[in-house]
C-alpha atoms as a PDB file:
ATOM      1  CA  UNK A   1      97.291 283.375-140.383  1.00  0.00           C
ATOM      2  CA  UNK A   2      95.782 283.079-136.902  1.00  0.00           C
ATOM      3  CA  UNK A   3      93.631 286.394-137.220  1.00  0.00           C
ATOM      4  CA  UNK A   4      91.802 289.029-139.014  1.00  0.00           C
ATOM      5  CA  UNK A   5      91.352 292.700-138.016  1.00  0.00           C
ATOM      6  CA  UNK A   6      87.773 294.328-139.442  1.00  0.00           C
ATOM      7  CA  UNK A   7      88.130 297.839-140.254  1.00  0.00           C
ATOM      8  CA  UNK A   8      85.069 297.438-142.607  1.00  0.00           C
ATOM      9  CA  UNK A   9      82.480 299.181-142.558  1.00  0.00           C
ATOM     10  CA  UNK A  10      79.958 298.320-139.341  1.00  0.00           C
ATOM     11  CA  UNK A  11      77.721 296.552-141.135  1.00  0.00           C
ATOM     12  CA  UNK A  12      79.611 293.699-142.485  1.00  0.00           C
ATOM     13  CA  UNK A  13      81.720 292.773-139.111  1.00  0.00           C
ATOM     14  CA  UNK A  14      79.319 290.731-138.260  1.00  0.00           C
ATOM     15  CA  UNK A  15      79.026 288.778-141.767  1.00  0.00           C
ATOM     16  CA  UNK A  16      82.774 289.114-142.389  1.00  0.00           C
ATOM     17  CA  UNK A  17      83.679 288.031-138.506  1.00  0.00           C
ATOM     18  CA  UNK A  18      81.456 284.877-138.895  1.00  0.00           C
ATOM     19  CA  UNK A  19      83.270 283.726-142.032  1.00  0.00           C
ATOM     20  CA  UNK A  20      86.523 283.907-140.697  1.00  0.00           C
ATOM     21  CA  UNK A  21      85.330 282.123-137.082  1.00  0.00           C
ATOM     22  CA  UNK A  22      84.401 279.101-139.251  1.00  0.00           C
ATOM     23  CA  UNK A  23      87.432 279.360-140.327  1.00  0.00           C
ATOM     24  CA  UNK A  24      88.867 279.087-137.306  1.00  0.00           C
ATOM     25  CA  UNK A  25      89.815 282.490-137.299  1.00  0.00           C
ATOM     26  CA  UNK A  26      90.052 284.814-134.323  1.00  0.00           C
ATOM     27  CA  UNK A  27      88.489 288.142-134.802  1.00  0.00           C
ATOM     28  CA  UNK A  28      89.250 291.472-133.816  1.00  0.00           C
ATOM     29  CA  UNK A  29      86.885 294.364-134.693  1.00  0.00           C
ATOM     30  CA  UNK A  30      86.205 298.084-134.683  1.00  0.00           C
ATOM     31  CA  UNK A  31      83.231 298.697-132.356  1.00  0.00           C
ATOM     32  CA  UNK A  32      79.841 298.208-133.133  1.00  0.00           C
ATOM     33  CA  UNK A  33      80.065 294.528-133.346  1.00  0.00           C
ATOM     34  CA  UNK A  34      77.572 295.012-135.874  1.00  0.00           C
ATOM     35  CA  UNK A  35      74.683 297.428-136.725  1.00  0.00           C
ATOM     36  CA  UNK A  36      72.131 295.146-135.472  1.00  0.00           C
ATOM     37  CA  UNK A  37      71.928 292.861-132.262  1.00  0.00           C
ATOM     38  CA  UNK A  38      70.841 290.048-134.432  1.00  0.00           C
ATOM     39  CA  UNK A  39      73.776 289.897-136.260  1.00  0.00           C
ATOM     40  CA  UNK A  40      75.736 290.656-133.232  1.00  0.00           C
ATOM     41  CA  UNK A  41      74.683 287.814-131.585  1.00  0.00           C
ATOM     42  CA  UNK A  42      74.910 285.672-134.108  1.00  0.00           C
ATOM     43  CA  UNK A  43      78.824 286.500-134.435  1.00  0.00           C
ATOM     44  CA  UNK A  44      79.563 286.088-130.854  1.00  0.00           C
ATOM     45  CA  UNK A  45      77.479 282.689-131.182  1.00  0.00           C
ATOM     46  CA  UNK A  46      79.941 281.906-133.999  1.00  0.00           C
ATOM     47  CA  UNK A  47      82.876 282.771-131.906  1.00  0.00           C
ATOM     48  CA  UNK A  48      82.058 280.707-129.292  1.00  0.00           C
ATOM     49  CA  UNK A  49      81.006 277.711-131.581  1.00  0.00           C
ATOM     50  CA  UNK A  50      84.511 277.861-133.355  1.00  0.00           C
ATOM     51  CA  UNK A  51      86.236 277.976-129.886  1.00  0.00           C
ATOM     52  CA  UNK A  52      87.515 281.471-131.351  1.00  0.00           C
ATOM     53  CA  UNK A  53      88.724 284.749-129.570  1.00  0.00           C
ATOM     54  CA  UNK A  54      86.476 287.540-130.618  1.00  0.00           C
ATOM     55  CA  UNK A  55      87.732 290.871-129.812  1.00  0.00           C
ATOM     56  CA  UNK A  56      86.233 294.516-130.127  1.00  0.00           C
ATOM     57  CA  UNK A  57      88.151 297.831-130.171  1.00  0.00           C
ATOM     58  CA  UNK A  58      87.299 301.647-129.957  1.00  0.00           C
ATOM     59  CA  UNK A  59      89.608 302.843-132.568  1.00  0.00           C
ATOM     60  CA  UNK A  60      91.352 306.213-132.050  1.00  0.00           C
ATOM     61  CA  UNK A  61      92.639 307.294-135.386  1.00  0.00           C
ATOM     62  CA  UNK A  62      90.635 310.638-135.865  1.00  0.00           C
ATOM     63  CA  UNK A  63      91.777 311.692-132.338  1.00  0.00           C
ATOM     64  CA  UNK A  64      94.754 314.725-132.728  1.00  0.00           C
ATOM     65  CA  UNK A  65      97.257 313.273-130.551  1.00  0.00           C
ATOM     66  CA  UNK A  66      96.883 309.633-132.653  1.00  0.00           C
ATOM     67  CA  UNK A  67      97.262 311.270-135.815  1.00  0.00           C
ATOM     68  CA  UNK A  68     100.790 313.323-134.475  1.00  0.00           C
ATOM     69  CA  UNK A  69     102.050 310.197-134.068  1.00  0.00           C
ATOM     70  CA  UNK A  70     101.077 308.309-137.591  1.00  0.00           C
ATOM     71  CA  UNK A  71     102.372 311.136-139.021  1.00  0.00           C
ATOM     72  CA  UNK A  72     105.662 311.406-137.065  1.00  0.00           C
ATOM     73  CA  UNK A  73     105.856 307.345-138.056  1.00  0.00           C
ATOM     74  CA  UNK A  74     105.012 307.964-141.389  1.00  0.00           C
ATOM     75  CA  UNK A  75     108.113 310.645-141.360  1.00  0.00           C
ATOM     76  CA  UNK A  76     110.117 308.174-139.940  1.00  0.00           C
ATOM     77  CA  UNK A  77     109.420 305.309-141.569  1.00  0.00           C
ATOM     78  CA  UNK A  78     109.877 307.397-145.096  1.00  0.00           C
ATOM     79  CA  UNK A  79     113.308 308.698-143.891  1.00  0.00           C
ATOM     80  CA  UNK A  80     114.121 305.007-142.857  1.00  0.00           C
ATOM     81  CA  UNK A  81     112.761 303.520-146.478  1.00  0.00           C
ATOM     82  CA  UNK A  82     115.169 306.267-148.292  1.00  0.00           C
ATOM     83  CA  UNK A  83     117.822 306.321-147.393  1.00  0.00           C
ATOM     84  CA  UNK A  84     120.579 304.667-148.597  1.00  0.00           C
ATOM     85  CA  UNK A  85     124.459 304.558-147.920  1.00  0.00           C
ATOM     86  CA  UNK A  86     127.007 304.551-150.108  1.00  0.00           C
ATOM     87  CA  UNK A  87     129.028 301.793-151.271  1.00  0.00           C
END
């Protein structure tokens, strides 16, 4: 494992983020950073320390075009799972 993706909630990326940076972990997460500039800081310090990427997204998932498409992968993926062909 090379990375970790937080999807937690916003106010343990910062907590969770430093853990896996000592770890030598790089760290994507789901924006705010954290819910407090302290701990923000302190996870960016960790980053840097651990000679870690640290990464922050704007996830999309409760936008209507973004949910068409999980579903129409979810459809596809189920129809893929499924199915089967004789022997």
């Amino acid at each position: 494992m090379n990375a970790v993706i937080l999807g937690t909630p916003s106010g343990l990326h910062a907590q969770q983020g430093i853990a896996a940076a000592q770890h030598g972990l790089h760290v994507l997460t789901e924006k705010p950073i954290d819910i407090t500039t302290k701990n923000a800081d302190a996870l960016i310090s960790a980053a840097e320390k651990s000679k870690v990427k640290l990464a922050v997204i704007f996830q999309d998932r409760l936008k209507p075009n973004i949910q068409r498409l999980k579903q129409w992968l979810d459809r596809a993926s189920s129809a893929n799972h499924f199915s089967s062909t004789p022997a």
